[in-house]
PDB file of N, CA and C in Angstrom:
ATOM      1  N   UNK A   1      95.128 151.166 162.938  1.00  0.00           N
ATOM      2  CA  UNK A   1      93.816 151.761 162.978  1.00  0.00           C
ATOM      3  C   UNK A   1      93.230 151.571 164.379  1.00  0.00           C
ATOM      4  N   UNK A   2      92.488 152.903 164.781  1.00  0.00           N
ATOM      5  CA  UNK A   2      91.955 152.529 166.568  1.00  0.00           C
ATOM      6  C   UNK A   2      90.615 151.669 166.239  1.00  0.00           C
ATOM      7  N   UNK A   3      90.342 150.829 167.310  1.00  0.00           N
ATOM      8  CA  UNK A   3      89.181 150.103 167.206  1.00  0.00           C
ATOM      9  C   UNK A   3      88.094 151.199 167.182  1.00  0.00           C
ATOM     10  N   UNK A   4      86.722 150.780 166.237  1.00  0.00           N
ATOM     11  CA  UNK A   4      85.836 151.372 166.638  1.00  0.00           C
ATOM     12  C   UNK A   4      84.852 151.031 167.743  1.00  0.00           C
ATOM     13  N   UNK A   5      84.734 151.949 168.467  1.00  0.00           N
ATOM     14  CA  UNK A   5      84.109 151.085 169.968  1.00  0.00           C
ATOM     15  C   UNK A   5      82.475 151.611 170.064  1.00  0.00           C
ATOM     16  N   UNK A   6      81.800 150.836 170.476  1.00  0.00           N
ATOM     17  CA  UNK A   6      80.176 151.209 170.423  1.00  0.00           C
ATOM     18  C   UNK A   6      79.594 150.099 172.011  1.00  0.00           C
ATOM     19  N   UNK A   7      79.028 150.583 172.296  1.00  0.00           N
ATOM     20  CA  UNK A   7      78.038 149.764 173.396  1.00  0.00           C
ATOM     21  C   UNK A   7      77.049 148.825 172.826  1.00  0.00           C
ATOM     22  N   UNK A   8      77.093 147.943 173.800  1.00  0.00           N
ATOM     23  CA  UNK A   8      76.319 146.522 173.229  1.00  0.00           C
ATOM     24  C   UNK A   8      74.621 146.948 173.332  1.00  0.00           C
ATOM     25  N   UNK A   9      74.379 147.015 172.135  1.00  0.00           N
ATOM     26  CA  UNK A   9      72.473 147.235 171.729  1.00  0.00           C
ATOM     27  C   UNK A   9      72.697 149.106 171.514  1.00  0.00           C
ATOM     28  N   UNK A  10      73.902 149.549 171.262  1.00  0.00           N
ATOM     29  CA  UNK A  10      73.389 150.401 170.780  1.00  0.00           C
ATOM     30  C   UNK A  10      73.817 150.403 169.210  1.00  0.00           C
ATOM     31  N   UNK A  11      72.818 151.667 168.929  1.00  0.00           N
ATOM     32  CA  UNK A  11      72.879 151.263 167.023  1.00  0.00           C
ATOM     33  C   UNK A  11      73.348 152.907 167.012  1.00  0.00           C
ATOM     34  N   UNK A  12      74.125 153.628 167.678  1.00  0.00           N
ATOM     35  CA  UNK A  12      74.626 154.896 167.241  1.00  0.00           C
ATOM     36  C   UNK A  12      76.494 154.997 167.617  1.00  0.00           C
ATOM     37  N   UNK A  13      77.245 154.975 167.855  1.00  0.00           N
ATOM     38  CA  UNK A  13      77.382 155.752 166.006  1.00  0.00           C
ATOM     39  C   UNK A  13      77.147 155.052 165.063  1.00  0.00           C
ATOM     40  N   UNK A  14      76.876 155.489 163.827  1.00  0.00           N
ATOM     41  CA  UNK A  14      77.380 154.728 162.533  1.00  0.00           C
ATOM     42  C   UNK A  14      78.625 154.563 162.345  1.00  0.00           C
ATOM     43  N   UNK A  15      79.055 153.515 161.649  1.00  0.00           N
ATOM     44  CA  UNK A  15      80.612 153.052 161.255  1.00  0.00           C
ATOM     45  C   UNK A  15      80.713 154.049 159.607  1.00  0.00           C
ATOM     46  N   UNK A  16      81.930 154.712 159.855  1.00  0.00           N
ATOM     47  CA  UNK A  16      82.280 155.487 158.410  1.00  0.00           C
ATOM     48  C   UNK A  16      83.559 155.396 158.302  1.00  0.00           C
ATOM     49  N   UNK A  17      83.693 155.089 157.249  1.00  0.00           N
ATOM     50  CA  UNK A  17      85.752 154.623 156.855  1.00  0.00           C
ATOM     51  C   UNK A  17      85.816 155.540 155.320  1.00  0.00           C
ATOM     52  N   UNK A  18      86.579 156.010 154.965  1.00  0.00           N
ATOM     53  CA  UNK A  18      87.370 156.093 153.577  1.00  0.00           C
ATOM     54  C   UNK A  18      87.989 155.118 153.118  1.00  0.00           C
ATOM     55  N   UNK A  19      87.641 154.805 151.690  1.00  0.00           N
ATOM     56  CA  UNK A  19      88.586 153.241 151.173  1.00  0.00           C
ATOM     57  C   UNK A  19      89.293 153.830 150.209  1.00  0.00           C
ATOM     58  N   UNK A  20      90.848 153.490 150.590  1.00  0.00           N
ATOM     59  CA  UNK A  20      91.632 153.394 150.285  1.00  0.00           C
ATOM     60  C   UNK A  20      92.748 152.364 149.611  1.00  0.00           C
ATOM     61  N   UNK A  21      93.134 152.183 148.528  1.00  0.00           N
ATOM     62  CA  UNK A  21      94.054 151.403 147.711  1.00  0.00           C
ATOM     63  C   UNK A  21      95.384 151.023 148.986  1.00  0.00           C
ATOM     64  N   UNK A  22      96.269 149.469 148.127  1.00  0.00           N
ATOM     65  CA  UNK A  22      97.231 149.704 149.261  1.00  0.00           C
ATOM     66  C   UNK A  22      98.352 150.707 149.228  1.00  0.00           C
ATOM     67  N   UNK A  23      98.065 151.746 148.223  1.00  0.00           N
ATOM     68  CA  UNK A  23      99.121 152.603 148.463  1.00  0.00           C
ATOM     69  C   UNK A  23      98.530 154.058 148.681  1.00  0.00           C
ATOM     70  N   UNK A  24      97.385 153.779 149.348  1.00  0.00           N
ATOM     71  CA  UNK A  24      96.664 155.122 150.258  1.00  0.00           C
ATOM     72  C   UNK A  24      96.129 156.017 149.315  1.00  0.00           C
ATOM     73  N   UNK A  25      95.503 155.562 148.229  1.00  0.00           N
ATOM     74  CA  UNK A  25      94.653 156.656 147.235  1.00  0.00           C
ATOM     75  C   UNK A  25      93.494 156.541 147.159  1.00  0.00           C
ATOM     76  N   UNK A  26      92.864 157.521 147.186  1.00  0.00           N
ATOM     77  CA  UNK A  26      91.315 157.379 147.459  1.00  0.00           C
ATOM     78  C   UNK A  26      90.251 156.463 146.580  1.00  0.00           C
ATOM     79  N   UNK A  27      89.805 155.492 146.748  1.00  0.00           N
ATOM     80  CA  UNK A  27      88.994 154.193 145.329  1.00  0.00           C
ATOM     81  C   UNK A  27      87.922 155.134 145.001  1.00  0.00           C
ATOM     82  N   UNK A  28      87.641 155.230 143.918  1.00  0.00           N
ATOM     83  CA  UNK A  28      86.335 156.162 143.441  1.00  0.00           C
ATOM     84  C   UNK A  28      85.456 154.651 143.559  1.00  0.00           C
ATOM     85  N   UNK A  29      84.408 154.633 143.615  1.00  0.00           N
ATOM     86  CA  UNK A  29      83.003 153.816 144.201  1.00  0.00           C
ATOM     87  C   UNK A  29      81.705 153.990 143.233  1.00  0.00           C
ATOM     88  N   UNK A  30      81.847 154.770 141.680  1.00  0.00           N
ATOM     89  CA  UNK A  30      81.168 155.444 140.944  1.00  0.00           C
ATOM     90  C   UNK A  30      80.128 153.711 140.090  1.00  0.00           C
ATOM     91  N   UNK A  31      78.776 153.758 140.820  1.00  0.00           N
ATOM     92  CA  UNK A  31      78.392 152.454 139.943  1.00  0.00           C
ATOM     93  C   UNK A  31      78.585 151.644 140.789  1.00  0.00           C
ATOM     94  N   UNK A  32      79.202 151.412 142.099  1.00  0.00           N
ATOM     95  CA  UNK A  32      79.606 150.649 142.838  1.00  0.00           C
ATOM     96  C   UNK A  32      78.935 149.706 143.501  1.00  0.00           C
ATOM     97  N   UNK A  33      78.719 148.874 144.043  1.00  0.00           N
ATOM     98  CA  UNK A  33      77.594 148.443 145.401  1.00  0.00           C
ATOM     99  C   UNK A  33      78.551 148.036 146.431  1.00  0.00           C
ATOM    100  N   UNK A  34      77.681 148.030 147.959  1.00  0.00           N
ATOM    101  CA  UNK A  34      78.530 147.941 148.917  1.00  0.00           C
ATOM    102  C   UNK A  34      78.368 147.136 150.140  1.00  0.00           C
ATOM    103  N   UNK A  35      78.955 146.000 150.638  1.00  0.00           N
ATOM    104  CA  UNK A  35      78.374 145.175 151.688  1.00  0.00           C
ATOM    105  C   UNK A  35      79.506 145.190 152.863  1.00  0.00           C
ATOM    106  N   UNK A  36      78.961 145.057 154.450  1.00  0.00           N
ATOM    107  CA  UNK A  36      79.860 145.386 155.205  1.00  0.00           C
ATOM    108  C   UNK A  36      79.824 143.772 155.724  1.00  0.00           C
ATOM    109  N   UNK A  37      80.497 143.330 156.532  1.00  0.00           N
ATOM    110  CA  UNK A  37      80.835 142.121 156.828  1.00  0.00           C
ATOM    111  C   UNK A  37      81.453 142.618 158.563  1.00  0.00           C
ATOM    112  N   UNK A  38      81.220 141.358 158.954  1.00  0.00           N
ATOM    113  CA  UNK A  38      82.039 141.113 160.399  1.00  0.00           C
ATOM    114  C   UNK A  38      81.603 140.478 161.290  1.00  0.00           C
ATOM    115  N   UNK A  39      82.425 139.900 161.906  1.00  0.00           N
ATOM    116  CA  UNK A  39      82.714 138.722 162.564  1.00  0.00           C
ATOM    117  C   UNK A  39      83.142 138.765 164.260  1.00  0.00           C
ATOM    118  N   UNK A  40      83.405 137.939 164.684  1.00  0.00           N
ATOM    119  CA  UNK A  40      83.932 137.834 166.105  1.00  0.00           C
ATOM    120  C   UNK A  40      85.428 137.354 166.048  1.00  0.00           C
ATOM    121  N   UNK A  41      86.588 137.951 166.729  1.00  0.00           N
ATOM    122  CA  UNK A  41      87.687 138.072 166.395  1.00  0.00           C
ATOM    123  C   UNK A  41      88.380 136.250 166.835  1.00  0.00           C
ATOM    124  N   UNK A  42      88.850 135.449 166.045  1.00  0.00           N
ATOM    125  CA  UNK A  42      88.742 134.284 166.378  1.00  0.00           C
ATOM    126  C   UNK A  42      88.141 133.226 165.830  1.00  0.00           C
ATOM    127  N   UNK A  43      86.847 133.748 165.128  1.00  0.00           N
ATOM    128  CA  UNK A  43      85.906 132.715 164.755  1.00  0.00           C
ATOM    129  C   UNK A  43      85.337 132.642 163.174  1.00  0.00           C
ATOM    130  N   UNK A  44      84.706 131.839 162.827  1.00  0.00           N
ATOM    131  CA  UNK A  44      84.818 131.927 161.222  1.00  0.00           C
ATOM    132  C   UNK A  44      83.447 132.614 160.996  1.00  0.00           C
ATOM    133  N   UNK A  45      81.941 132.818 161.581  1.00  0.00           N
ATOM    134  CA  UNK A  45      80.694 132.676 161.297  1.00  0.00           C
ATOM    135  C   UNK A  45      81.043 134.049 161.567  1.00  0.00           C
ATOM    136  N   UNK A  46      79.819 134.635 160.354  1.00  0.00           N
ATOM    137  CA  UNK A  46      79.515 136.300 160.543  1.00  0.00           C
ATOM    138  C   UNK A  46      78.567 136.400 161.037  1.00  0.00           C
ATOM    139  N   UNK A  47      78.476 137.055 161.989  1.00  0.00           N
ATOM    140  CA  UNK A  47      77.719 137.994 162.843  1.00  0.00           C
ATOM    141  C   UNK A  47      76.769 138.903 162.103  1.00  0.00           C
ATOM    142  N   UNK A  48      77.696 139.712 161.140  1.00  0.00           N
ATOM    143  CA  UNK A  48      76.859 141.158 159.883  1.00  0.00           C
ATOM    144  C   UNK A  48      77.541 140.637 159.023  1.00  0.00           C
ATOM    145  N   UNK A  49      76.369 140.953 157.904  1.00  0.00           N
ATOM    146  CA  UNK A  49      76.417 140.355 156.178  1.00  0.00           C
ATOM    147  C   UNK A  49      75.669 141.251 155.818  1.00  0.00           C
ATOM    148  N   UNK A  50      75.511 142.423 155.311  1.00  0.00           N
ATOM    149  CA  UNK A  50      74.718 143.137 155.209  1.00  0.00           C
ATOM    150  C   UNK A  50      74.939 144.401 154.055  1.00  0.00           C
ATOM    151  N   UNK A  51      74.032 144.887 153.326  1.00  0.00           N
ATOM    152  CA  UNK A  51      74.376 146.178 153.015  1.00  0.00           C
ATOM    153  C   UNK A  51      74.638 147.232 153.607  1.00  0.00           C
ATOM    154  N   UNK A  52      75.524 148.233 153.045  1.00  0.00           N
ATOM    155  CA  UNK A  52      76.386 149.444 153.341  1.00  0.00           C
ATOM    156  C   UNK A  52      75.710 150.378 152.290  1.00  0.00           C
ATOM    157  N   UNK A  53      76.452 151.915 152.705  1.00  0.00           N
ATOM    158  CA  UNK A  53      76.131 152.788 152.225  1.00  0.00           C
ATOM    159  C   UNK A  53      76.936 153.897 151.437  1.00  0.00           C
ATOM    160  N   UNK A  54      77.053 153.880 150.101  1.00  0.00           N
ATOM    161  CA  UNK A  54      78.086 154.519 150.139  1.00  0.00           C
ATOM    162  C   UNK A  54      77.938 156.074 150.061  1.00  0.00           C
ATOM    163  N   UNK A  55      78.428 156.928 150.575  1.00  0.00           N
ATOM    164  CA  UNK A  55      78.038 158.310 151.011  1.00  0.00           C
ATOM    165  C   UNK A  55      78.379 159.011 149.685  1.00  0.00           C
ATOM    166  N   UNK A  56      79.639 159.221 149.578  1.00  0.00           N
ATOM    167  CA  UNK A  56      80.519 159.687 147.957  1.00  0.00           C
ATOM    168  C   UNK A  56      81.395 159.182 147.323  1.00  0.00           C
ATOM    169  N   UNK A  57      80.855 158.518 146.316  1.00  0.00           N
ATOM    170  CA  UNK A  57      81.469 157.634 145.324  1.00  0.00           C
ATOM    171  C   UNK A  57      82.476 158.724 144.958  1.00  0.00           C
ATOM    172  N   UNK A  58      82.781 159.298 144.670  1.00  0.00           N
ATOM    173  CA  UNK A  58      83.851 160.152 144.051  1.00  0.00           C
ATOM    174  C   UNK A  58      85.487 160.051 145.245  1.00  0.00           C
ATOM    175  N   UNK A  59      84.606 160.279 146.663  1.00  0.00           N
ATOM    176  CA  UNK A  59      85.718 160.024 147.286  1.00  0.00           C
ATOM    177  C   UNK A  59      86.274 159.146 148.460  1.00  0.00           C
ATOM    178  N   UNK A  60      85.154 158.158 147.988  1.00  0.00           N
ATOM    179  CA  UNK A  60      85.515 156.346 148.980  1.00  0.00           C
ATOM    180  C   UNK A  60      84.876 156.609 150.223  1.00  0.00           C
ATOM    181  N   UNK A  61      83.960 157.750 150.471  1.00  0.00           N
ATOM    182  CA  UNK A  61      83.420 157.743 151.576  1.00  0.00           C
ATOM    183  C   UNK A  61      82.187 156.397 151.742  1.00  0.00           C
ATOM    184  N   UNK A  62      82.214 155.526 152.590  1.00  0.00           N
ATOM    185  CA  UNK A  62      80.772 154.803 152.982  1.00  0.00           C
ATOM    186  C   UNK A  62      80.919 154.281 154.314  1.00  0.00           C
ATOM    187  N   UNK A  63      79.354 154.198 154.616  1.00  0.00           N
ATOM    188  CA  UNK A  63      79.075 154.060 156.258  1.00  0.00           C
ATOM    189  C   UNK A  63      78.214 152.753 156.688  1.00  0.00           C
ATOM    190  N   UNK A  64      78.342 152.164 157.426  1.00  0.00           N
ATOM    191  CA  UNK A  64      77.117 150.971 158.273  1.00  0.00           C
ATOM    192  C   UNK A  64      76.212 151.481 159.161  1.00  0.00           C
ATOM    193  N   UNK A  65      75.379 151.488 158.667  1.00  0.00           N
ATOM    194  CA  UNK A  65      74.155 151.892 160.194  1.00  0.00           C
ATOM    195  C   UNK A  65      74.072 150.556 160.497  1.00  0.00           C
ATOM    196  N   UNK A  66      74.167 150.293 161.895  1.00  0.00           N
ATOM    197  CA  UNK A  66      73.879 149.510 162.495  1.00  0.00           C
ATOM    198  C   UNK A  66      72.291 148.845 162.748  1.00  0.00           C
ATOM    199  N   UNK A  67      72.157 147.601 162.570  1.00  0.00           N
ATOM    200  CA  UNK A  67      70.681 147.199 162.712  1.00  0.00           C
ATOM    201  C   UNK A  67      70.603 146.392 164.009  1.00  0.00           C
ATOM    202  N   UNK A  68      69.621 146.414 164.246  1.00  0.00           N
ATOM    203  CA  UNK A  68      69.008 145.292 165.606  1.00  0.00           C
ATOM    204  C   UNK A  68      69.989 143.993 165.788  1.00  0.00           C
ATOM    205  N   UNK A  69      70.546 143.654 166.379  1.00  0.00           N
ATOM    206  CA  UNK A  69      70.866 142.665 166.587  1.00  0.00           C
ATOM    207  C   UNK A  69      72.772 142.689 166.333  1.00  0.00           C
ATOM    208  N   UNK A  70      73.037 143.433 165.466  1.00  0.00           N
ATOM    209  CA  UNK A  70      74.408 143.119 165.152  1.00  0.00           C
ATOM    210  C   UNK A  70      75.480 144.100 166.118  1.00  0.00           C
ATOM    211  N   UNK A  71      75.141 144.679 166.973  1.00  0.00           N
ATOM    212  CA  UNK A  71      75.852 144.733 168.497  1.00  0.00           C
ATOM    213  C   UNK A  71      75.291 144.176 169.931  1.00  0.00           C
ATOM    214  N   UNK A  72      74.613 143.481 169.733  1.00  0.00           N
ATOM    215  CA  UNK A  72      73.837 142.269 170.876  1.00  0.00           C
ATOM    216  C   UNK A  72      74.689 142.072 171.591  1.00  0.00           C
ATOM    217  N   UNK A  73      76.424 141.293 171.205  1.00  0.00           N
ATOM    218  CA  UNK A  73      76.736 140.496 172.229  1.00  0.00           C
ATOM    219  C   UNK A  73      78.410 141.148 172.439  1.00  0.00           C
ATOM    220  N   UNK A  74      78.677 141.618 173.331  1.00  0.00           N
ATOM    221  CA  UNK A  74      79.813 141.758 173.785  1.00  0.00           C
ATOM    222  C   UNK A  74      81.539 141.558 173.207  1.00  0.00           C
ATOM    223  N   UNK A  75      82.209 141.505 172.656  1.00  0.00           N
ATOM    224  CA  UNK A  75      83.376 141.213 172.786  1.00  0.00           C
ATOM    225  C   UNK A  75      84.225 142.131 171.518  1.00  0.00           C
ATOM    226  N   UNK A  76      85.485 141.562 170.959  1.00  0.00           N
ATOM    227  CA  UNK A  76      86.253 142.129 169.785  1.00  0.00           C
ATOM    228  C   UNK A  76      85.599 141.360 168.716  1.00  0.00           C
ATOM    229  N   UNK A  77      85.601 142.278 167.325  1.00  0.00           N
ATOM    230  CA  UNK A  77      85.285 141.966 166.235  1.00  0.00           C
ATOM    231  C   UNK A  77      86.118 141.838 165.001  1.00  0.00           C
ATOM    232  N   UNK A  78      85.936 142.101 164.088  1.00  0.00           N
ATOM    233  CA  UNK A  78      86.682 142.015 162.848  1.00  0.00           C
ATOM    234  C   UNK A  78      85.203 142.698 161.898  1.00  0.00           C
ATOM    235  N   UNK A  79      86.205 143.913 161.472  1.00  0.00           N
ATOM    236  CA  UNK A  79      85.149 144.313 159.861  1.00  0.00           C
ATOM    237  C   UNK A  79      85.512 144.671 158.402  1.00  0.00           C
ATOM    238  N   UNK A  80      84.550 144.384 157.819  1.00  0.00           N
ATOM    239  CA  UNK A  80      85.484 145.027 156.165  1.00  0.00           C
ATOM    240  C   UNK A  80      84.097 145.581 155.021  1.00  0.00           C
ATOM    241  N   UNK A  81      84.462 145.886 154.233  1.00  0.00           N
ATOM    242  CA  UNK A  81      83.653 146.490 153.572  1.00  0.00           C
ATOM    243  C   UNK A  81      84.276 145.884 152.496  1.00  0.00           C
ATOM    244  N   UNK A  82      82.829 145.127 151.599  1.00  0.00           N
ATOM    245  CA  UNK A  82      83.525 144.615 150.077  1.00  0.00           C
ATOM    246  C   UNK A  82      82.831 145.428 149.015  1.00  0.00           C
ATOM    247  N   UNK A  83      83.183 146.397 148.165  1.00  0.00           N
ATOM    248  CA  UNK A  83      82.888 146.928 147.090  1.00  0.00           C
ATOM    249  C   UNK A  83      82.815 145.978 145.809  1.00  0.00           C
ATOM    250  N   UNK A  84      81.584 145.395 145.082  1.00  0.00           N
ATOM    251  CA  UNK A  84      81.248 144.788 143.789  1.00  0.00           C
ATOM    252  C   UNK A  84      81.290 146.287 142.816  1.00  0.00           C
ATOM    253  N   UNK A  85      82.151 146.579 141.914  1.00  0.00           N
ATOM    254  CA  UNK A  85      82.685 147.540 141.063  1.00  0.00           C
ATOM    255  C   UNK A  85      81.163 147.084 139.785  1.00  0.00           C
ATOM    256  N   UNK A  86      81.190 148.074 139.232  1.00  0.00           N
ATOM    257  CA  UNK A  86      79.813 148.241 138.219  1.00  0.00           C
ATOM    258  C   UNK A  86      80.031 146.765 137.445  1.00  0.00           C
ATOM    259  N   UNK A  87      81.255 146.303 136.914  1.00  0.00           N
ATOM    260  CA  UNK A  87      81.693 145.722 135.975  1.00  0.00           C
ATOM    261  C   UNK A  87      81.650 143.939 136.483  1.00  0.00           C
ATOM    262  N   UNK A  88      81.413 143.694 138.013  1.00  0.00           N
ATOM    263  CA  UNK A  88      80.855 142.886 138.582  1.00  0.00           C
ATOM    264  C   UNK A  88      82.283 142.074 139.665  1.00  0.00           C
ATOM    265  N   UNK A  89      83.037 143.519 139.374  1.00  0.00           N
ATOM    266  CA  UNK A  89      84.805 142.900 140.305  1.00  0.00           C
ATOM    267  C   UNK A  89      84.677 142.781 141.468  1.00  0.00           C
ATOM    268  N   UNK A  90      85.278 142.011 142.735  1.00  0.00           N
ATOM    269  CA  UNK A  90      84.733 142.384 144.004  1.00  0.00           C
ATOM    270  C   UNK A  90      86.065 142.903 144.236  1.00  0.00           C
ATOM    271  N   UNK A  91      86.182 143.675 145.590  1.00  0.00           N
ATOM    272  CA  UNK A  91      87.279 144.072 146.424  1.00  0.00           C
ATOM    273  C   UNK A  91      86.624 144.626 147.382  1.00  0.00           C
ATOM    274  N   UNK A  92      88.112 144.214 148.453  1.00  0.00           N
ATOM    275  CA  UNK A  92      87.828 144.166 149.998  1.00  0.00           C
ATOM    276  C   UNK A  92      88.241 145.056 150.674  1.00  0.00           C
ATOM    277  N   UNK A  93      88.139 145.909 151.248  1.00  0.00           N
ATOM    278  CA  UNK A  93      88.509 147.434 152.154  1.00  0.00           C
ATOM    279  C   UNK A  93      88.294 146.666 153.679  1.00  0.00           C
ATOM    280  N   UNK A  94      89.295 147.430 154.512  1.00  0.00           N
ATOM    281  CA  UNK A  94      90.602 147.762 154.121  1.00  0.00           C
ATOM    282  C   UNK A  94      91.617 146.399 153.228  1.00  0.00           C
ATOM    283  N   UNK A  95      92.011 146.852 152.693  1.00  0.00           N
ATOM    284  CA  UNK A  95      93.185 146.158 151.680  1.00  0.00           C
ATOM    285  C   UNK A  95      94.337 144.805 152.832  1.00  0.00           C
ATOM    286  N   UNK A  96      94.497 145.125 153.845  1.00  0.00           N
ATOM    287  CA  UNK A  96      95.478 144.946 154.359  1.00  0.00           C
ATOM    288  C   UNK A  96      94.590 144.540 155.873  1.00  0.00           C
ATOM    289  N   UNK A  97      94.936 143.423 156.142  1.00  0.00           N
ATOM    290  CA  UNK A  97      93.876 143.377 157.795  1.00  0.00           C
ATOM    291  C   UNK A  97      92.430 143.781 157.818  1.00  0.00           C
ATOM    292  N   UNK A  98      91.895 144.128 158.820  1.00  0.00           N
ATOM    293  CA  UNK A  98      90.002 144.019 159.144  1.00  0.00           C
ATOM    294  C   UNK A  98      90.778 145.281 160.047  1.00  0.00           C
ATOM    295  N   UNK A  99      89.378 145.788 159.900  1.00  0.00           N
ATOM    296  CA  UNK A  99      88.363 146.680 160.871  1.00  0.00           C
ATOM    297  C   UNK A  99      88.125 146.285 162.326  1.00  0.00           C
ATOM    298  N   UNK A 100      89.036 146.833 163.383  1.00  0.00           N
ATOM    299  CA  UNK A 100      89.003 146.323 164.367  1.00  0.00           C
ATOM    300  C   UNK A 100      87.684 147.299 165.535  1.00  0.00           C
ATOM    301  N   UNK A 101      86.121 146.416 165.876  1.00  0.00           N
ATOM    302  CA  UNK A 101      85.540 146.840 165.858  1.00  0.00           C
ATOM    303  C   UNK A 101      85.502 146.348 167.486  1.00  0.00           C
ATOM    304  N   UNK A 102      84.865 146.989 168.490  1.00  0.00           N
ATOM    305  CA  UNK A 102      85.087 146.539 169.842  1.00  0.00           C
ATOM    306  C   UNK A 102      83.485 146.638 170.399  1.00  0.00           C
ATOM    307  N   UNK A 103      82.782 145.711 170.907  1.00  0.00           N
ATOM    308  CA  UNK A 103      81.299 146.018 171.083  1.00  0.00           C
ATOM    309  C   UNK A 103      81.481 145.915 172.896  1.00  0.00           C
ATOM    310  N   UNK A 104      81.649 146.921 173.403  1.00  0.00           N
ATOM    311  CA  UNK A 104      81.129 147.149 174.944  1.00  0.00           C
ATOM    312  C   UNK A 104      80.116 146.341 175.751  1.00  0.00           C
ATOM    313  N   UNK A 105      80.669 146.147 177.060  1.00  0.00           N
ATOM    314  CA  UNK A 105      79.569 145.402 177.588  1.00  0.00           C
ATOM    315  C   UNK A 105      78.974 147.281 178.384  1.00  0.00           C
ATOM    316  N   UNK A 106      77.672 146.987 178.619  1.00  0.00           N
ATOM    317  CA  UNK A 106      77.163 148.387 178.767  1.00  0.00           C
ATOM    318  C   UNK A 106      76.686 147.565 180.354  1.00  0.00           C
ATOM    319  N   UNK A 107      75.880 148.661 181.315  1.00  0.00           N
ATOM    320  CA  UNK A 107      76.177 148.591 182.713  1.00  0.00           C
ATOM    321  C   UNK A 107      74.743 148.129 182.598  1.00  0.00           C
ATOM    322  N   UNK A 108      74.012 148.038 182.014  1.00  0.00           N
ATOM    323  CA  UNK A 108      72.478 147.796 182.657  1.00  0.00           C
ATOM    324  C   UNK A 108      71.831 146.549 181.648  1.00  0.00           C
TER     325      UNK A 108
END
């Protein structure tokens, strides 16, 4: 997966992934709730703990808008998205490794 790359303090783009099973089928999200997570690549403390959004439950679409503070500081990240299923199950997207997220140092 290519890193997603964004500049440090900015909050555009949004992060949007499709979640996918480990054998690449689309997770329906119907009832779902959704929290994004991530970290600094290396280290144990999260950075973002936060709610997510899920766009279409039918077809694993969901996104992170970015808030104040959680591209502040420079370097490689780690991300994931954990889906709590109606029934109160958790699971972790992507299935296999993190979300390799890259925060830019910006020029000014």
């Amino acid at each position: 997966m290519d890193p997603f790359e964004i500049k440090r303090n900015d909050l555009r783009p949004v992060l949007i992934a499709n979640l996918v099973d480990a054998e690449g089928a689309i997770v329906a999200l119907t009832g779902a709730s959704l929290r994004f997570h991530m970290k600094k690549a290396g280290e144990t403390a999260m950075k973002v703990d936060a709610a997510a959004t899920i766009t279409t439950e039918a077809s694993g679409l969901v996104r992170y808008t970015w808030l104040s503070g959680d591209t502040d500081t420079h370097g490689d990240y780690e991300g994931e998205f954990e889906v709590t299923y109606s029934g109160g199950d958790p699971q972790t997207f992507p299935v296999n490794g993190y979300i390799p997220i890259s925060i830019l140092a910006d020029l000014a």
